[in-house]
Protein backbone atom coordinates (compact mmCIF):
# COMPACT_ATOMS: atom_id res chain seq x y z
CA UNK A 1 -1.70 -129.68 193.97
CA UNK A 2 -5.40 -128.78 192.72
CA UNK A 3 -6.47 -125.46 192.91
CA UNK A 4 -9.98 -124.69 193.19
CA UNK A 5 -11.21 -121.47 192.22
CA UNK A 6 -15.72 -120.37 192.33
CA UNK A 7 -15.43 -117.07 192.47
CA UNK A 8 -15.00 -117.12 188.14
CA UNK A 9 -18.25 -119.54 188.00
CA UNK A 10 -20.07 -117.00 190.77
CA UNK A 11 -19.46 -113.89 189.00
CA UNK A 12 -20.96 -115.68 185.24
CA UNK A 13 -23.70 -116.98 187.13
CA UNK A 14 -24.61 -113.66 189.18
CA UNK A 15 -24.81 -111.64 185.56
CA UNK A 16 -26.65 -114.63 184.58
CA UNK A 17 -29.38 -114.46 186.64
CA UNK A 18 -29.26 -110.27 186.91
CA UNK A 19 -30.02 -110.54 182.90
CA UNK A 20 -32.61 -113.21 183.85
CA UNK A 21 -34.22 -110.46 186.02
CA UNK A 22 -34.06 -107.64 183.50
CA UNK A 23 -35.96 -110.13 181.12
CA UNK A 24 -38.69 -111.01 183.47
CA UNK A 25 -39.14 -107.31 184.33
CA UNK A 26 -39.58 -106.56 181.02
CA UNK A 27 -41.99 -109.13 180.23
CA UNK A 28 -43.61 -108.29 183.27
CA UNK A 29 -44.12 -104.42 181.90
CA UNK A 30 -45.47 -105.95 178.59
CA UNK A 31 -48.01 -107.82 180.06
CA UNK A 32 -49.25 -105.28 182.63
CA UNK A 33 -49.04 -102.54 180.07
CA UNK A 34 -49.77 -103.76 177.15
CA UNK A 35 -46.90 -101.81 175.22
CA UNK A 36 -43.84 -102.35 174.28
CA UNK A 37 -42.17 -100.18 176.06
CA UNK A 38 -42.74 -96.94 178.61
CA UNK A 39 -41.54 -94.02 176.34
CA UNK A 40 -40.65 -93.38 172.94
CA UNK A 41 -37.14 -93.73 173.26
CA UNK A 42 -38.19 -97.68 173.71
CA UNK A 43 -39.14 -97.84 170.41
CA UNK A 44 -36.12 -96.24 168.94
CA UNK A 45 -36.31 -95.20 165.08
CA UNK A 46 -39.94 -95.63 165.09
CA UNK A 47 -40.20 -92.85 167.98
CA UNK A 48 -40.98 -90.34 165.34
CA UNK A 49 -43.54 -92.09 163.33
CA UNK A 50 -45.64 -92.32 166.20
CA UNK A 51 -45.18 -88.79 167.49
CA UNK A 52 -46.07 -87.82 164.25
CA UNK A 53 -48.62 -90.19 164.13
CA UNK A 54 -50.02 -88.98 167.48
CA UNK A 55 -50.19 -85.55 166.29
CA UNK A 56 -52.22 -86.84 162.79
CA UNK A 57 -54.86 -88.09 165.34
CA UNK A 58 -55.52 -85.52 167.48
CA UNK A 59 -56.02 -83.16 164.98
CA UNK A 60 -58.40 -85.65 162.95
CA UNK A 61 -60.12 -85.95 166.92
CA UNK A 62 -61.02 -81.83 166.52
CA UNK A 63 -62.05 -82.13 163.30
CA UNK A 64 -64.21 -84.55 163.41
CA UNK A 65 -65.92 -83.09 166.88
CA UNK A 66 -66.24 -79.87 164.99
CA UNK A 67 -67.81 -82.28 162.24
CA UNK A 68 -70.19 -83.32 165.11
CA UNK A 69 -71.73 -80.14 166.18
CA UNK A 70 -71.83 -78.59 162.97
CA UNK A 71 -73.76 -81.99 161.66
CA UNK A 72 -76.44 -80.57 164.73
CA UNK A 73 -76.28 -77.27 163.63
CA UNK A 74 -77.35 -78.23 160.26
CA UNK A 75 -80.26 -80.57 161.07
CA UNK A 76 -81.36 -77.81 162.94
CA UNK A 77 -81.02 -75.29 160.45
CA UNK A 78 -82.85 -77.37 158.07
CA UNK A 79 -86.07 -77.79 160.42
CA UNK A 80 -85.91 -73.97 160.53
CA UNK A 81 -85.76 -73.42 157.16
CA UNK A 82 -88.37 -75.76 156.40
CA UNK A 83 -90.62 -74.10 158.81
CA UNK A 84 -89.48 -70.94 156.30
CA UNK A 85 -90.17 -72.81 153.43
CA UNK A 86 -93.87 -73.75 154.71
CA UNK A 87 -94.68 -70.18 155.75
CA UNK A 88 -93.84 -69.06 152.12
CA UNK A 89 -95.94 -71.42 150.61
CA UNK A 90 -98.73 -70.36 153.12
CA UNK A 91 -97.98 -66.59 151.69
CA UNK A 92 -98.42 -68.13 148.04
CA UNK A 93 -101.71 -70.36 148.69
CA UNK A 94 -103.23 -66.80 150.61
CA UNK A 95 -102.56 -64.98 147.56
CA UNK A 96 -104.96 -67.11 145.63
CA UNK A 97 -108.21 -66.31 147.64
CA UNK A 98 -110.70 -63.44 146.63
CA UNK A 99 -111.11 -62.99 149.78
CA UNK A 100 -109.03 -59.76 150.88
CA UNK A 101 -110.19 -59.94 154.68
CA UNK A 102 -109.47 -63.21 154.74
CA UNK A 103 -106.00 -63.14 152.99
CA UNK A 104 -104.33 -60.22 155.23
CA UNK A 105 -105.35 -62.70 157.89
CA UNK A 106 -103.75 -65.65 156.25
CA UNK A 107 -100.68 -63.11 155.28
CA UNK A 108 -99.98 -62.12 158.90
CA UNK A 109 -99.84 -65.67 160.27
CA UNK A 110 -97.43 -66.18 157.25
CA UNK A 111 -95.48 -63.53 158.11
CA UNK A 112 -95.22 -64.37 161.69
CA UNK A 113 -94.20 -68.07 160.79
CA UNK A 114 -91.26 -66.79 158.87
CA UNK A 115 -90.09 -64.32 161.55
CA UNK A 116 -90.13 -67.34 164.07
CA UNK A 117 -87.99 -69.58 161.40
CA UNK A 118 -85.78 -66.81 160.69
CA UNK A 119 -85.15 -66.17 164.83
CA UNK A 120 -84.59 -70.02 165.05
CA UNK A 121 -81.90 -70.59 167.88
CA UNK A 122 -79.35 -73.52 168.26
CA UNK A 123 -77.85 -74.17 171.76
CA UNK A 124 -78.78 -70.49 172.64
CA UNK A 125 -77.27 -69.00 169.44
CA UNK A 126 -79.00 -67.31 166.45
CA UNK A 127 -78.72 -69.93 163.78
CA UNK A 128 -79.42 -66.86 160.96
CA UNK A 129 -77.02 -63.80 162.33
CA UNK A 130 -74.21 -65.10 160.82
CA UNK A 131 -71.32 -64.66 163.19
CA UNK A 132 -72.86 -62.19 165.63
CA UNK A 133 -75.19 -65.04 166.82
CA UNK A 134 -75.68 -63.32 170.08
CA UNK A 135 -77.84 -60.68 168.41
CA UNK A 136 -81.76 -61.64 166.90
CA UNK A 137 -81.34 -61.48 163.58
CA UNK A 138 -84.87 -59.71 163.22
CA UNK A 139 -86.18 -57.41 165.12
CA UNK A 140 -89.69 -56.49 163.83
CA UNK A 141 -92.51 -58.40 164.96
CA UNK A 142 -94.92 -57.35 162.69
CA UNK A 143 -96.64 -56.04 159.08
CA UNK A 144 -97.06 -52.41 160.10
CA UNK A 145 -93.52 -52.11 161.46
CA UNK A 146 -91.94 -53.64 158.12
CA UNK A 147 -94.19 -50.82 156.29
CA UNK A 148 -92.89 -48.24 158.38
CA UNK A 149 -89.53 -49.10 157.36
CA UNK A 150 -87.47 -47.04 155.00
CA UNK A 151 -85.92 -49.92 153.02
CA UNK A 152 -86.60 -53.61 153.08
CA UNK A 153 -82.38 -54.34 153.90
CA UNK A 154 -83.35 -52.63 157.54
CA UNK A 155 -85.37 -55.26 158.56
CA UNK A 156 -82.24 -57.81 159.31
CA UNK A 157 -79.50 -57.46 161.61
CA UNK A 158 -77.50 -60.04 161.38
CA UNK A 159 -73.62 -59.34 159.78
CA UNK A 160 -72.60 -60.32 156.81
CA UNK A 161 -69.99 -63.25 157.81
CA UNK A 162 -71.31 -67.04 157.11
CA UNK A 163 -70.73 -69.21 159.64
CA UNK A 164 -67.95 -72.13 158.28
CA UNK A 165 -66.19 -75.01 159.74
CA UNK A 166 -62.78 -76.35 158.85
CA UNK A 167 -63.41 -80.56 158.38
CA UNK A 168 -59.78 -81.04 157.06
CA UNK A 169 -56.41 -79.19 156.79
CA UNK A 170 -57.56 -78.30 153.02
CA UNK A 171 -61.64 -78.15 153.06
CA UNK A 172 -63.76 -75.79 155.00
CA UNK A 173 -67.70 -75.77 154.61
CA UNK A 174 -70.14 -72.97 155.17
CA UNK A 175 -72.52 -74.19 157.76
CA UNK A 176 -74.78 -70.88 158.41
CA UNK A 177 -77.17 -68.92 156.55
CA UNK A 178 -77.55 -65.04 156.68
CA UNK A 179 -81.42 -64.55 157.14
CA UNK A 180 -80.54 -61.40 154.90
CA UNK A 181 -79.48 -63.60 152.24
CA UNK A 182 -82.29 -66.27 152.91
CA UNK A 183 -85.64 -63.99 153.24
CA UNK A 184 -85.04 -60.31 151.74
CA UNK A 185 -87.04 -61.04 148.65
CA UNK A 186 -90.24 -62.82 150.52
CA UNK A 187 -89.66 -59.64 152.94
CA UNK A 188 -89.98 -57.82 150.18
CA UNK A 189 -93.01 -58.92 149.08
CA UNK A 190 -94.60 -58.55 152.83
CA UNK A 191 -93.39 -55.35 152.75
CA UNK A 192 -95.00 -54.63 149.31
CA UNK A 193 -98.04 -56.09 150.61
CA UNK A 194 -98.10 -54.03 153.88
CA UNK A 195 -97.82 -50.78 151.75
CA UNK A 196 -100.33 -51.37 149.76
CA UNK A 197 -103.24 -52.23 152.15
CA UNK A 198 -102.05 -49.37 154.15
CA UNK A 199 -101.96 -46.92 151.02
CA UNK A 200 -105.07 -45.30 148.91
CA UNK A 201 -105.95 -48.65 147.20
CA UNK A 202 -106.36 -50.33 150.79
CA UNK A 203 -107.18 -52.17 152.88
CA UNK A 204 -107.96 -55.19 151.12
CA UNK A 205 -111.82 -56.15 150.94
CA UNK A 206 -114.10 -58.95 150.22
CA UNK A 207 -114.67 -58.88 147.06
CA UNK A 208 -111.37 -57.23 146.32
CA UNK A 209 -111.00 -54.21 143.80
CA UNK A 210 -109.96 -54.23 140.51
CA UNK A 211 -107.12 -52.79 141.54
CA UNK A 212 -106.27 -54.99 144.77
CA UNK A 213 -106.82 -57.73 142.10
CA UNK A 214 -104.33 -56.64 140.05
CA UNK A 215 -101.99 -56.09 142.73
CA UNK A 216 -102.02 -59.64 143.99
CA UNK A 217 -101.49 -61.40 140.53
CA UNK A 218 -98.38 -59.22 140.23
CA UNK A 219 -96.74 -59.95 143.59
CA UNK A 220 -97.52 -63.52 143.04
CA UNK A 221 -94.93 -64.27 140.74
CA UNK A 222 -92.61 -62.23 142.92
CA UNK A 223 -93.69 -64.73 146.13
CA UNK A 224 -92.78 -67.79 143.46
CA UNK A 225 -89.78 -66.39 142.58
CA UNK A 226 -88.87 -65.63 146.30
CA UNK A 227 -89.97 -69.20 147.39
CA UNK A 228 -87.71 -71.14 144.57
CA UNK A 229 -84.95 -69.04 146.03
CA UNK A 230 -85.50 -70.65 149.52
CA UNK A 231 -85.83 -74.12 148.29
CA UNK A 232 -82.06 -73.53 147.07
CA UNK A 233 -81.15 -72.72 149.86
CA UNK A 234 -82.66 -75.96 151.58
CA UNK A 235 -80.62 -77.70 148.97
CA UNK A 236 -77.84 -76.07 149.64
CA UNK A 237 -78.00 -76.57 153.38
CA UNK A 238 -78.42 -80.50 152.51
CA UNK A 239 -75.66 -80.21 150.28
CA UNK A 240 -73.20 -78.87 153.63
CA UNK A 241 -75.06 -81.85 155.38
CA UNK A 242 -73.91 -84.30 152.92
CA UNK A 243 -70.24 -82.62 153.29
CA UNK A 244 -70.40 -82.96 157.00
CA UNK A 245 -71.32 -86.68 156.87
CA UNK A 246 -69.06 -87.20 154.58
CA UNK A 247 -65.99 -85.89 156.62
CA UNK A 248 -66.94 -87.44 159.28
CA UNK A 249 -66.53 -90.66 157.74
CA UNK A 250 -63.26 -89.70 156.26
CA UNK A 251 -61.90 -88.65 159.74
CA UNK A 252 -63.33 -91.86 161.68
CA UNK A 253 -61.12 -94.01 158.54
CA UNK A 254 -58.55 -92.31 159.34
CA UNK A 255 -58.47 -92.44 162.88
CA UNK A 256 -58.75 -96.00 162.18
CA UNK A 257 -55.68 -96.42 160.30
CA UNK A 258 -54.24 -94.18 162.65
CA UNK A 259 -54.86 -95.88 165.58
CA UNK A 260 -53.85 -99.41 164.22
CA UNK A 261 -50.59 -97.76 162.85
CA UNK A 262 -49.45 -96.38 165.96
CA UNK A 263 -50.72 -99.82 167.91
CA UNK A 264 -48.45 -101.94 165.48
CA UNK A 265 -45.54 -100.24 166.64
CA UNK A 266 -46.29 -99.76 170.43
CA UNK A 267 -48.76 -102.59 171.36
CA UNK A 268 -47.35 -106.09 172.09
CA UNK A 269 -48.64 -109.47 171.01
CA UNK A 270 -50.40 -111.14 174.84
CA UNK A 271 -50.00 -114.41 173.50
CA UNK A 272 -46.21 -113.81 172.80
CA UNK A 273 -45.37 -111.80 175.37
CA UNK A 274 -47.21 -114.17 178.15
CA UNK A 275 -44.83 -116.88 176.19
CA UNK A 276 -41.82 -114.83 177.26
CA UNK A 277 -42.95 -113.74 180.52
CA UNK A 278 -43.04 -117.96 181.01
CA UNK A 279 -39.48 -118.60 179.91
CA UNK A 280 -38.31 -115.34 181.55
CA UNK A 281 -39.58 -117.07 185.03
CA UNK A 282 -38.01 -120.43 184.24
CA UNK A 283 -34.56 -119.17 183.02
CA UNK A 284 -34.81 -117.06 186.25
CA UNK A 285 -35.45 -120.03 188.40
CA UNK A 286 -32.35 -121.80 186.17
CA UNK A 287 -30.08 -118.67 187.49
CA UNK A 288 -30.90 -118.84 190.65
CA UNK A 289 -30.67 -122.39 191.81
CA UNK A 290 -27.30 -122.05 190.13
CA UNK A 291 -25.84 -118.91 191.39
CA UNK A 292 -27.19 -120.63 195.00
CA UNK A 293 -25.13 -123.50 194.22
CA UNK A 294 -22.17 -121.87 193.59
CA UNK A 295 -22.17 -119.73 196.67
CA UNK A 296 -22.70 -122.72 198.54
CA UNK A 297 -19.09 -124.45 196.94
CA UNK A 298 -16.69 -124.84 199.85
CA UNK A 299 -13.04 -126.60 199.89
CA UNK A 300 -14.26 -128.41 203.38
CA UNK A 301 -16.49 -130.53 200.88
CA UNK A 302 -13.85 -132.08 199.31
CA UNK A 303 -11.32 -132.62 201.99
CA UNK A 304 -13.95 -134.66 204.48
């Protein structure tokens, strides 16, 4: 008697071709994705080196966009304090002439220059108020009102807080200048000036006194003084440039590395996976002709 038994065969080949089917699904993922797999828990013990990984790169993305507008800021800051710079030297070169008519003149367009540089706004905000850039950090708007005032300090209202920007977890950079800190000694010289061709030994004249004379040589070397003082502070502001650019580098690297890190571990190879998406379709089509040919296995075939 021979017994003839499929439903053994049927069952191996039915899990055969339901694994062939998981395999071409997956391949299929991989290819339309890209990635290895869905979620983390498809990468297993690597899940946490690319949450962690993730984190690293987002918070290298907000430091290097706060890189980016402070890098703005800067070049900004540095046009105004050129413009500063150039208005000083204008103060210094009017100094020079014997002319006293003509030097007030030349003074006053100084002194207006500097004002502007000092009121310089970036994106709507004071660049010299320090953190209260809402408020203008001076508020005169000419000679006679800086005379009038009781003390040169009263002239500036910006607080005393520096703008600064954090670039990494362990560096932050002062990116703003306090026009208090910048301009109270050349202030103090226009003040000084003011005073004096408002007082007894004014106004200046053409010729100028003996005593205007005088006057002028000695608050020259004060203006000098004043105006090396602002050229550090140009350098300086380069120097936070140089900082800026340099993070900014330092984050893009490492957003680099980052990046290819986290792409090692989730991204697949195309050419591979485009391999086994092929042999995933063929060992399906191997399944299912034979799982079809075993359902199709009936004892009438063999007793005809």
């Amino acid at each position: 008697m021979t017994r003839i038994s499929t439903f053994g065969a049927s069952q191996s080949a039915l899990l055969d071709l339901m694994r062939a089917q998981q395999s071409l699904f997956q391949a299929q993922q991989e290819l339309s994705t890209g990635k290895k797999a869905t979620d983390l828990k498809g990468v297993g013990y690597q899940a946490e080196t690319i949450a962690a990984s993730r984190g690293a790169l987002s918070r290298s993305v907000a430091y290097e966009e706060a890189a980016v507008r402070s890098a703005t800021r800067l070049e900004a800051q540095n046009v105004a304090l050129e413009r500063l710079s150039d208005s000083v030297g204008e103060l210094r070169s009017a100094m020079t002439s014997k002319d006293g008519t003509f030097m007030m003149q030349e003074i006053s367009d100084a002194f207006y220059g500097a004002i502007n540089a000092l009121n310089s706004q970036h994106l709507g905000a004071y660049m010299f108020g320090g953190t209260r850039d809402d408020t203008i950090p001076m508020t005169i708007s000419s000679l006679s009102e800086l005379a009038a005032l009781p003390d040169v300090a009263d002239a500036f209202q910006n607080n005393s807080l520096a703008p600064t920007v954090q670039v990494d977890e362990n560096t932050t950079v002062t990116v703003g200048r306090l026009a208090s800190d910048i301009a109270t000694d050349i202030m103090a010289s226009f003040k000084r000036i003011a005073e004096f061709e408002a007082g007894p030994n004014g106004p200046f004249v053409d010729p100028m006194t003996d005593a205007q004379q005088a006057f002028v040589v000695g608050e020259l070397q004060n203006i000098v003084a004043a105006q090396d003082g602002i050229i550090a502070v140009v350098g300086m502001n380069g120097v936070a440039q140089s900082q800026i650019e340099s993070s900014l580098q330092a984050q893009r690297d490492q957003q680099d590395f980052l990046t290819g890190m986290i792409s090692d571990i989730e991204d697949v190879d195309m050419a591979e996976a485009a391999t086994r998406f092929q042999s995933a379709q063929n060992a399906l089509d191997v399944s299912a002709k034979t799982f079809a040919s075993l359902t199709q296995v009936s004892l009438l075939n063999f007793l005809r």
